[in-house]
C-alpha atoms as a PDB file:
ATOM      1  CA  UNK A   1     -32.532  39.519  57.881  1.00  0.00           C
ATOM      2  CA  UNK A   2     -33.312  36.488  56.019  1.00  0.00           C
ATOM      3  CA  UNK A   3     -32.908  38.488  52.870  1.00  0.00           C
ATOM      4  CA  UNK A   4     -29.860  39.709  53.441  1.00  0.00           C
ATOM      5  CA  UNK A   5     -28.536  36.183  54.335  1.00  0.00           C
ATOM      6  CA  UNK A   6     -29.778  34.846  51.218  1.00  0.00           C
ATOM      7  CA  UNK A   7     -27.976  37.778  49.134  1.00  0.00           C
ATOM      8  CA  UNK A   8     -24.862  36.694  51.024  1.00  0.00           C
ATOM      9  CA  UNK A   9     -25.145  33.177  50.084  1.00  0.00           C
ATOM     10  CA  UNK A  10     -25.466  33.872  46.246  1.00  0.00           C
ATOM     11  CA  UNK A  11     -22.430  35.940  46.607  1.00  0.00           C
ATOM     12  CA  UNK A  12     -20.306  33.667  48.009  1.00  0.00           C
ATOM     13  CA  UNK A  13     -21.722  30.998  45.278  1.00  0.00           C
ATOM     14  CA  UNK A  14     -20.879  33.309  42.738  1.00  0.00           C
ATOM     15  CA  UNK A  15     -17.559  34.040  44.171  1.00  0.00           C
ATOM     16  CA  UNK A  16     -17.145  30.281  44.175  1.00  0.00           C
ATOM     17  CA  UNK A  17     -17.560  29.651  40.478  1.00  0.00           C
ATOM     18  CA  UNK A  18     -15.487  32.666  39.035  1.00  0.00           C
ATOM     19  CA  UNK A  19     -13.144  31.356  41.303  1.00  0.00           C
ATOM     20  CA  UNK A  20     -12.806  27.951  39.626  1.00  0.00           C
ATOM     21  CA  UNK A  21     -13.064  29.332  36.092  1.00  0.00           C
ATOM     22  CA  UNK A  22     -10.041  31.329  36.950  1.00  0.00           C
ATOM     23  CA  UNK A  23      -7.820  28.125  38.574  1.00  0.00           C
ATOM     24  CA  UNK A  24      -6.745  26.831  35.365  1.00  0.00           C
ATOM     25  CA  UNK A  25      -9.607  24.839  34.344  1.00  0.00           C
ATOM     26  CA  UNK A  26      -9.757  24.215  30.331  1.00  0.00           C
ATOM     27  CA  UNK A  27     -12.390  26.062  28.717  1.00  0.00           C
ATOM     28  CA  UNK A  28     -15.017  24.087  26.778  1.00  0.00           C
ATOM     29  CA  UNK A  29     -14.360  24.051  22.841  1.00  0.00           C
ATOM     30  CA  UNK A  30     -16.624  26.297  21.109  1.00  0.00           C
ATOM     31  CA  UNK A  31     -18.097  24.156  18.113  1.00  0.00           C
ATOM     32  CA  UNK A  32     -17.473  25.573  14.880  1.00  0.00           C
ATOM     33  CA  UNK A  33     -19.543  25.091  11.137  1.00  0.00           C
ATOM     34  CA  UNK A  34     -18.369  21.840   9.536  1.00  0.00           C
ATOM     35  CA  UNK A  35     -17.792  23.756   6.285  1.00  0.00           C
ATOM     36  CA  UNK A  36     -15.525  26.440   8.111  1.00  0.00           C
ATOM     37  CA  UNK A  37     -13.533  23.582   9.760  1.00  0.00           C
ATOM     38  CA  UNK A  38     -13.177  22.126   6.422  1.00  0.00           C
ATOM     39  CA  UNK A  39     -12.285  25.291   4.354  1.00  0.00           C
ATOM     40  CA  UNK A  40      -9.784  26.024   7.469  1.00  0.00           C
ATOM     41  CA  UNK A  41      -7.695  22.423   7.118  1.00  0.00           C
ATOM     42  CA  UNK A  42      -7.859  22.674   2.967  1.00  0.00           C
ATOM     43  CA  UNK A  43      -6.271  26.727   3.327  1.00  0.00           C
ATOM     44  CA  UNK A  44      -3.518  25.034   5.484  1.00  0.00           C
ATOM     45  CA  UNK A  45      -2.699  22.733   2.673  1.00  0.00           C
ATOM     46  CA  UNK A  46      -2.737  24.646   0.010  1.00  0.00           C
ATOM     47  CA  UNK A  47      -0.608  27.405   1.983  1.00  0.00           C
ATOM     48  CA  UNK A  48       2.162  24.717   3.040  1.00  0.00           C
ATOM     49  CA  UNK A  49       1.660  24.427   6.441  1.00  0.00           C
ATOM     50  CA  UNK A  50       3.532  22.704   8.716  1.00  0.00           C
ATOM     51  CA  UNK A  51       2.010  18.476   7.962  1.00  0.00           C
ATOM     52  CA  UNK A  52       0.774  17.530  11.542  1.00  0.00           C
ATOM     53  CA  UNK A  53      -1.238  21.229  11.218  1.00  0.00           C
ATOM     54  CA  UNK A  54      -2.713  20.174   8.410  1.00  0.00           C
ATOM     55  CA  UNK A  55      -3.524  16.778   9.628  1.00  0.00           C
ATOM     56  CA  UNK A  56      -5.015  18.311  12.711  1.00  0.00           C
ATOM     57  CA  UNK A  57      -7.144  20.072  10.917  1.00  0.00           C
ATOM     58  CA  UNK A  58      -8.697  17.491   8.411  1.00  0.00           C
ATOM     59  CA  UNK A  59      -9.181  15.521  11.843  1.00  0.00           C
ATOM     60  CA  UNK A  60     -11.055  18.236  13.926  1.00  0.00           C
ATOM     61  CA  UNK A  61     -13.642  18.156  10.711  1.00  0.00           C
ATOM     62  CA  UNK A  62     -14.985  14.699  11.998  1.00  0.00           C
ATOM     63  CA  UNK A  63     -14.153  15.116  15.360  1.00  0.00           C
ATOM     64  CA  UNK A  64     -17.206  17.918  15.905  1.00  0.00           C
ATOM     65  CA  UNK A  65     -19.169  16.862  12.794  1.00  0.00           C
ATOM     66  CA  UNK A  66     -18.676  12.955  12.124  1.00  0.00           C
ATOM     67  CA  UNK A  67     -21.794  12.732   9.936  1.00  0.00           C
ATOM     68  CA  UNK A  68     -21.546  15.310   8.015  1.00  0.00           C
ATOM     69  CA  UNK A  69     -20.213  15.030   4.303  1.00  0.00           C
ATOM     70  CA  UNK A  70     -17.185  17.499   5.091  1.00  0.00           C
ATOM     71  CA  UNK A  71     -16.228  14.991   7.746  1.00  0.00           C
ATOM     72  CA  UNK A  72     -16.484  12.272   4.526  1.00  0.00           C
ATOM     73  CA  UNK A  73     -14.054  14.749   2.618  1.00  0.00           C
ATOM     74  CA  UNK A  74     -11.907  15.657   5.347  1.00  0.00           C
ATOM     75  CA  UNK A  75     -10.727  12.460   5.785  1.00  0.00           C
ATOM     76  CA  UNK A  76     -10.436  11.144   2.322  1.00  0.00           C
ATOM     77  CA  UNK A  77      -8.264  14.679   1.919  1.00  0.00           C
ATOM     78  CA  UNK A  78      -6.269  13.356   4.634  1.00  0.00           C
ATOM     79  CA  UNK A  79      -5.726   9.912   2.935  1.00  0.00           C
ATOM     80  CA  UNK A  80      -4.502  12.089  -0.325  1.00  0.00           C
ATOM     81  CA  UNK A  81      -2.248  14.273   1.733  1.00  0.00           C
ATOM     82  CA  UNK A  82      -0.263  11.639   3.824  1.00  0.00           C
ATOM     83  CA  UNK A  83       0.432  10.246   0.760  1.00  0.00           C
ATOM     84  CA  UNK A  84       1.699  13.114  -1.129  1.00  0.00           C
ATOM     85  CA  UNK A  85       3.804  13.566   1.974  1.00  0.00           C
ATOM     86  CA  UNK A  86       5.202   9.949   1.378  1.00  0.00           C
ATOM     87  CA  UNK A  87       3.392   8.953   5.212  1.00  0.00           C
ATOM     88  CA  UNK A  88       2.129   6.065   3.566  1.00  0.00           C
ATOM     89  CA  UNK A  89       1.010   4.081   7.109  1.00  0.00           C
ATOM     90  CA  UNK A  90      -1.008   7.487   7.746  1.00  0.00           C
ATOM     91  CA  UNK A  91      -2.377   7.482   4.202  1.00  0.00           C
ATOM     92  CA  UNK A  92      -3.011   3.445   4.644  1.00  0.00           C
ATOM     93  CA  UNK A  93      -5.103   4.266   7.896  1.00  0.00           C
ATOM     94  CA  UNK A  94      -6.665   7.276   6.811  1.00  0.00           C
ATOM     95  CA  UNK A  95      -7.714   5.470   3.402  1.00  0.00           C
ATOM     96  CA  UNK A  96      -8.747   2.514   5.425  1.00  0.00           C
ATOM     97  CA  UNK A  97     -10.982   4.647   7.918  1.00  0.00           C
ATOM     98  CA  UNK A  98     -12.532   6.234   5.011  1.00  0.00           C
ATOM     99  CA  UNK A  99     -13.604   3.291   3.094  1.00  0.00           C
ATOM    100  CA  UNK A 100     -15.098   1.303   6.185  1.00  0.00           C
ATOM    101  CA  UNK A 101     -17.980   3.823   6.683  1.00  0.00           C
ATOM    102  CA  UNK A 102     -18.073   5.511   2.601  1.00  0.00           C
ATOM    103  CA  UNK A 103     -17.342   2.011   0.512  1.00  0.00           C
ATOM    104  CA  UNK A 104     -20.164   3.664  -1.880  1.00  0.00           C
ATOM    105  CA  UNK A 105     -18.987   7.279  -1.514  1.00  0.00           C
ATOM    106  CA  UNK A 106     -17.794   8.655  -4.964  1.00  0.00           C
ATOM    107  CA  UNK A 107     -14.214   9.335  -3.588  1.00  0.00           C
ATOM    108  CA  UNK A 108     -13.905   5.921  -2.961  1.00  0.00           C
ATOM    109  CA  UNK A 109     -12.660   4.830  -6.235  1.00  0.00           C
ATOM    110  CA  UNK A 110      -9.546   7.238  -5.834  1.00  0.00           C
ATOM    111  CA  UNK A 111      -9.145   6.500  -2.338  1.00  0.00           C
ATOM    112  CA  UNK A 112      -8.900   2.837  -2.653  1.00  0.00           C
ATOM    113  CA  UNK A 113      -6.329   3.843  -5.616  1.00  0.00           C
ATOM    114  CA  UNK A 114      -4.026   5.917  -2.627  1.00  0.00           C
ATOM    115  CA  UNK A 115      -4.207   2.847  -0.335  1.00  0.00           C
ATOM    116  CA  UNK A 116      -3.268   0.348  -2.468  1.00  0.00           C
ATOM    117  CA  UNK A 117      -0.102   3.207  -3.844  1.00  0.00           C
ATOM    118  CA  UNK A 118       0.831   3.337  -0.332  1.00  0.00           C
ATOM    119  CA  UNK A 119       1.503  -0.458   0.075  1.00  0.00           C
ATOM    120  CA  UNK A 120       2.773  -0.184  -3.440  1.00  0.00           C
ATOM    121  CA  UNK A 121       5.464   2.940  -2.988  1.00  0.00           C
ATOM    122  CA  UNK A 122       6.628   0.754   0.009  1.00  0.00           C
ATOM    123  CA  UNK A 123       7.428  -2.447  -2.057  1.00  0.00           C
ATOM    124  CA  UNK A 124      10.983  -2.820  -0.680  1.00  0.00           C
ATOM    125  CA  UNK A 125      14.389  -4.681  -2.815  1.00  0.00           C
ATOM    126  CA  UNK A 126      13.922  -8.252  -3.944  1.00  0.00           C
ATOM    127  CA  UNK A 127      16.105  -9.336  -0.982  1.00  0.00           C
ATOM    128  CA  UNK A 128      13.677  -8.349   1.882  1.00  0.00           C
ATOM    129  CA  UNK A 129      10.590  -9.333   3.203  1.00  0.00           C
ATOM    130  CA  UNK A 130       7.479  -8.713   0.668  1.00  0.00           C
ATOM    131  CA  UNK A 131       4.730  -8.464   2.975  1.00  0.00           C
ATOM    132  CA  UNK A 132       4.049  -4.676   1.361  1.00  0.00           C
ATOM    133  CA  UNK A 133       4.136  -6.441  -2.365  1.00  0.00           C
ATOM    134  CA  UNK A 134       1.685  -8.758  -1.044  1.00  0.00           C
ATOM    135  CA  UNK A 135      -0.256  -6.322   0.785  1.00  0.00           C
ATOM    136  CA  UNK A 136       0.138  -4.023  -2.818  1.00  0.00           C
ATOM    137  CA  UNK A 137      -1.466  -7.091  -4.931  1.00  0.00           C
ATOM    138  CA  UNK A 138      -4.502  -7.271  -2.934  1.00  0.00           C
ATOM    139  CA  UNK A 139      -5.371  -3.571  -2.709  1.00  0.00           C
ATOM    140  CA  UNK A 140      -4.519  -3.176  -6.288  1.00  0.00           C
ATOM    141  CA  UNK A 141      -6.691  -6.482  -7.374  1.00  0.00           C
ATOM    142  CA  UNK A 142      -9.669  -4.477  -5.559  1.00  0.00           C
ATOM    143  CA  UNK A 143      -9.371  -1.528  -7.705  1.00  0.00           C
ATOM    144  CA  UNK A 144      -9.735  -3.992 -10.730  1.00  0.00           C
ATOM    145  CA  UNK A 145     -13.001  -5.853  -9.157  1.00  0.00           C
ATOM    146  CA  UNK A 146     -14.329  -3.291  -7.462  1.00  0.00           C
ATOM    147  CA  UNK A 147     -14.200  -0.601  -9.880  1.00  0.00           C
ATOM    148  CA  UNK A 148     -13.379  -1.976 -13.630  1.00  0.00           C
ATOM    149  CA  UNK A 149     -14.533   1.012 -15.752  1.00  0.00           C
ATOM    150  CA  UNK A 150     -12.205   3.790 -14.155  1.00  0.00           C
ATOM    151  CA  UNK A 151      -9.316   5.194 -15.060  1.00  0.00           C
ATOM    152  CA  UNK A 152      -7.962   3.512 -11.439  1.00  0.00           C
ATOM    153  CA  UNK A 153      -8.241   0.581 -12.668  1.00  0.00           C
ATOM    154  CA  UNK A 154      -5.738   0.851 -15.994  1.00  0.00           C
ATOM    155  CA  UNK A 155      -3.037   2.131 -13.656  1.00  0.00           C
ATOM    156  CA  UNK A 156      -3.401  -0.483 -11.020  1.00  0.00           C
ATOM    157  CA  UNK A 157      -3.659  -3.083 -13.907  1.00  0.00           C
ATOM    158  CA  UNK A 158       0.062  -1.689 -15.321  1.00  0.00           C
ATOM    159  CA  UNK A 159       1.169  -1.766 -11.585  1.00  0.00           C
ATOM    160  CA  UNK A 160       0.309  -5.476 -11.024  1.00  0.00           C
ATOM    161  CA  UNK A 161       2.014  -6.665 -13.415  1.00  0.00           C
ATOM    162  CA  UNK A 162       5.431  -5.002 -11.933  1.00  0.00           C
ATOM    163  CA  UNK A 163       4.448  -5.894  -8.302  1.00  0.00           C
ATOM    164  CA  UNK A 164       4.424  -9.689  -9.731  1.00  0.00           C
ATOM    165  CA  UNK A 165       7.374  -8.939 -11.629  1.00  0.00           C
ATOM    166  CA  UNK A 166       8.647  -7.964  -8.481  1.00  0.00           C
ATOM    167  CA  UNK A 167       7.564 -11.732  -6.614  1.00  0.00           C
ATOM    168  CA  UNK A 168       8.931 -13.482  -9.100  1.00  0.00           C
ATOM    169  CA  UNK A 169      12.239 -11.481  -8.805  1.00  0.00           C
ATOM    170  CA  UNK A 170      12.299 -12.733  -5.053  1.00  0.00           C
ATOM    171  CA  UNK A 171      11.638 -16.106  -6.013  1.00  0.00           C
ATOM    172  CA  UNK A 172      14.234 -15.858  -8.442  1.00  0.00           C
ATOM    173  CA  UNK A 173      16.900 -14.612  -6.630  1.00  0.00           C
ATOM    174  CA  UNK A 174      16.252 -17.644  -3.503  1.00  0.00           C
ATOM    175  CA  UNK A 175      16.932 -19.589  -5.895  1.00  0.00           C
ATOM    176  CA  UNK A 176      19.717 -18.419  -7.381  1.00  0.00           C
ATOM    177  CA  UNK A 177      21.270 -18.958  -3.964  1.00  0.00           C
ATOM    178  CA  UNK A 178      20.135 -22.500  -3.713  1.00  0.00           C
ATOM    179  CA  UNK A 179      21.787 -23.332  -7.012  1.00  0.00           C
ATOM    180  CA  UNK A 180      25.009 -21.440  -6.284  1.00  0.00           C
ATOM    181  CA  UNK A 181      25.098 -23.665  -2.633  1.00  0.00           C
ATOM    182  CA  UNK A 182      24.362 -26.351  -4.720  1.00  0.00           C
ATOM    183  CA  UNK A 183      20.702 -27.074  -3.215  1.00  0.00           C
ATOM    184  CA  UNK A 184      19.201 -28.370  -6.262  1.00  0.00           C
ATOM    185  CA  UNK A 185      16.080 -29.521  -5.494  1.00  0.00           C
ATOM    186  CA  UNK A 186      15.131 -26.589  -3.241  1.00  0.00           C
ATOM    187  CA  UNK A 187      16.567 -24.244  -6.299  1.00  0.00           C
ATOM    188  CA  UNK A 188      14.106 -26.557  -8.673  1.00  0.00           C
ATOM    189  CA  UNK A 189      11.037 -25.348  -6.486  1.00  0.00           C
ATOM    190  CA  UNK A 190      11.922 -22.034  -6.447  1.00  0.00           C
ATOM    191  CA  UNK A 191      12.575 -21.591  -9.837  1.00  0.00           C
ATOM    192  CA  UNK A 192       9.070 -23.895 -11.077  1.00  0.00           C
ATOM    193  CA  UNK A 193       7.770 -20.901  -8.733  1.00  0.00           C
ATOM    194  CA  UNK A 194       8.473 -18.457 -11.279  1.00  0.00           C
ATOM    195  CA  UNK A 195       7.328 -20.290 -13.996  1.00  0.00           C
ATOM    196  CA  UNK A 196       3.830 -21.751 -13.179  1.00  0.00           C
ATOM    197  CA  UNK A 197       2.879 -18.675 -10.517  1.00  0.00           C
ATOM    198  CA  UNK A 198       4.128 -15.465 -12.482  1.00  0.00           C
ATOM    199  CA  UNK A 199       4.778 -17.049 -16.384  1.00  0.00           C
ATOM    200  CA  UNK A 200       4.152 -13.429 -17.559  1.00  0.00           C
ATOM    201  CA  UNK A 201       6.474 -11.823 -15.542  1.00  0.00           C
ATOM    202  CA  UNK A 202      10.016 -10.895 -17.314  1.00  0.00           C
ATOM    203  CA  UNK A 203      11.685 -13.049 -15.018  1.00  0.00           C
ATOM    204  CA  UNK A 204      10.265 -16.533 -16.252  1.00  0.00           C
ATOM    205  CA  UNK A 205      12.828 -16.966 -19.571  1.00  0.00           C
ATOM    206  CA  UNK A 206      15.811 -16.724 -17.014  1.00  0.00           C
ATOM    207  CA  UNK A 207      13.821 -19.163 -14.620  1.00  0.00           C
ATOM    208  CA  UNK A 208      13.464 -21.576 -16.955  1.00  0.00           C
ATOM    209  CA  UNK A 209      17.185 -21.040 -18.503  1.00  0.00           C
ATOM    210  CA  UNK A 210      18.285 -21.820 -14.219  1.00  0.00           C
ATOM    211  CA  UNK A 211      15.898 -24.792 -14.672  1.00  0.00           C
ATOM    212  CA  UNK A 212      18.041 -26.564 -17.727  1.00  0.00           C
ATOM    213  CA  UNK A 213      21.137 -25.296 -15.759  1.00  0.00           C
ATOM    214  CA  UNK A 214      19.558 -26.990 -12.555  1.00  0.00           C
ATOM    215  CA  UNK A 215      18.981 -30.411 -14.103  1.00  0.00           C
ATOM    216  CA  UNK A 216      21.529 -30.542 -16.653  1.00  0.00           C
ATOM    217  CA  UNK A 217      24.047 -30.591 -12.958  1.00  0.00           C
ATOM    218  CA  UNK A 218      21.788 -33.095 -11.192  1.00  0.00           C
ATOM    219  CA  UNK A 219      22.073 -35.307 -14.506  1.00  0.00           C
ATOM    220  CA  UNK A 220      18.616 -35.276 -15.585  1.00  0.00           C
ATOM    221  CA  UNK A 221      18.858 -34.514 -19.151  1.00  0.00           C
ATOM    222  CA  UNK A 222      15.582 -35.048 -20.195  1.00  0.00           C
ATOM    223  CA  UNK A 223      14.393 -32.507 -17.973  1.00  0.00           C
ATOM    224  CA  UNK A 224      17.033 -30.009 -18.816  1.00  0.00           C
ATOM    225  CA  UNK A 225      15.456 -30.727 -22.900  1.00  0.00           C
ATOM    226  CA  UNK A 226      12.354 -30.119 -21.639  1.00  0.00           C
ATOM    227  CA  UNK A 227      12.864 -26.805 -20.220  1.00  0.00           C
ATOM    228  CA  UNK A 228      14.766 -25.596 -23.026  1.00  0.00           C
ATOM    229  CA  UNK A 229      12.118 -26.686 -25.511  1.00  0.00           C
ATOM    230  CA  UNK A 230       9.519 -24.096 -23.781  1.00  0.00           C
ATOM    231  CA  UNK A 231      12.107 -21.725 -23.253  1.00  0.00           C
ATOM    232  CA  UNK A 232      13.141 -22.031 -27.330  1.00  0.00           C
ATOM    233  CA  UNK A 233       9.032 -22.174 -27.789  1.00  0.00           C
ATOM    234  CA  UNK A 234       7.835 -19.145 -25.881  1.00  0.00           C
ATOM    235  CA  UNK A 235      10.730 -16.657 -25.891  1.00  0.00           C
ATOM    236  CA  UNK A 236      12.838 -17.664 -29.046  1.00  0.00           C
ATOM    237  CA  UNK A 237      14.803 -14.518 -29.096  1.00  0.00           C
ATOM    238  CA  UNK A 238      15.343 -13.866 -25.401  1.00  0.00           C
ATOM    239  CA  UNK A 239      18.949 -14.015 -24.206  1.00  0.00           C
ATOM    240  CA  UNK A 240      18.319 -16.430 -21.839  1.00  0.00           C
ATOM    241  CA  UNK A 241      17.093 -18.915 -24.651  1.00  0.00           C
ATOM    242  CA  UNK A 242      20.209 -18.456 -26.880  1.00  0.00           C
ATOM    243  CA  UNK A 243      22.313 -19.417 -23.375  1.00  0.00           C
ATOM    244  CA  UNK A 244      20.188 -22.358 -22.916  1.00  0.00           C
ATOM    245  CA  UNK A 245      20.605 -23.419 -26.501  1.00  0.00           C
ATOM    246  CA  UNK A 246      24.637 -23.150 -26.234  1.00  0.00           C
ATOM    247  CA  UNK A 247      24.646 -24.634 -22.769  1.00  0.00           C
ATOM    248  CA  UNK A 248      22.678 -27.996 -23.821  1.00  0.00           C
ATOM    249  CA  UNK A 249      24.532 -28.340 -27.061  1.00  0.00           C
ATOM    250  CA  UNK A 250      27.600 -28.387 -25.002  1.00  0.00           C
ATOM    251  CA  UNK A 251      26.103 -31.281 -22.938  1.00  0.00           C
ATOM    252  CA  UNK A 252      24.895 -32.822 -26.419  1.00  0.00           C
ATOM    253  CA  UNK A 253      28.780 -33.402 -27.524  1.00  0.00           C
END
């Protein structure tokens, strides 16, 4: 009797747990190699799938297997895609993710290289807000420090120097707007700006031509000289010297 109870009891168990494997429950995720994950996500990209696929799948890599070097590749991959897919705050956090647990990891040269294009590609007209250019410098100054001998750091060194061409083209163009509103002094500062902080940059022979324009309407002639002399010394046949020169031989008769 005692038997047959028991044999009841494990029946109705059993009939208990199929039961609530059949009421909807999810089903636990089978794991799955690291390297299969991996070759799974990179097939996806190279087969055009649809982006957040793709994404997905570089992310399910370190999801099951966060140590493992595939995870390391997956997500570096994932930096290199976003970008190519012009989601540069994906490819920023990706990139950033990446190089917080690999800074030593030999993808993190050209990783470092896609985060600091991301701010870079984002660099918006002179007229906005250049938190991005700022943002741009920084990442692309790290290239140069942090890796000097690669071929990252040429290309970031070419793209400084147009993200500070880029500054001094905002500075520039303030005070241009000063001057025209007749703000002198706040058009000075703007324009000594471009001059002492970016006196590489293409914009500094028109900044200093603004400069004897500047001074030469506040009265201040020797100033206006001065600027012209360094203009006339450093970029002798730049436009913006020869319109200096006529405009202070005007004020000389």
């Amino acid at each position: 009797m005692l038997k047959k109870l028991y044999k009841l009891l494990c029946v109705m168990l059993l009939s208990v747990v199929i039961t609530a494997c059949g009421n909807g429950e999810p089903e636990k995720q089978v794991e799955r190699p690291a390297q299969e994950l991996y070759e799974t996500a990179i097939n996806l990209r190279d087969n055009d799938a649809d982006y957040t696929d793709v994404i997905k799948a570089f992310e399910e890599v370190e999801r099951q297997h966060p140590q493992s070097e595939y995870a390391k590749k997956a997500i570096a991959e994932a930096a290199i895609f976003s970008y190519s897919y012009l989601e540069y705050s994906d490819a920023i956090l990706f990139a950033g993710n990446f190089l917080s647990y690999n800074p030593n990891h030999k993808l993190a040269p050209k990783i470092t290289y896609i985060r600091a294009l991301s701010y870079y590609e984002q660099i918006s007209d002179i007229g906005r807000d250049q938190g991005n250019t700022n943002k741009a410098l920084e990442a692309l100054n790290d290239i140069i420090l942090t890796y000097p001998n690669t071929k990252y750091a040429i290309n970031a060194k070419y793209k400084l120097d147009l993200a500070y061409d880029h500054l001094a083209g905002k500075e520039l163009s303030v005070g241009r707007f000063y001057q025209k509103n007749s703000e002198y002094q706040a058009a000075i500062a703007r324009f000594n700006n471009v001059v002492k902080l970016y006196s590489e940059t293409s914009q500094t022979p028109e900044a200093l031509a603004r400069l004897v324009e500047t001074y030469l309407a506040l009265g201040l002639y020797d100033q206006a000289y001065a600027n012209g002399a360094i203009l006339g010394h450093n970029h002798p046949n730049n436009k913006w010297y020869k319109y200096a020169y006529n405009l202070l031989q005007k004020y000389k008769k």
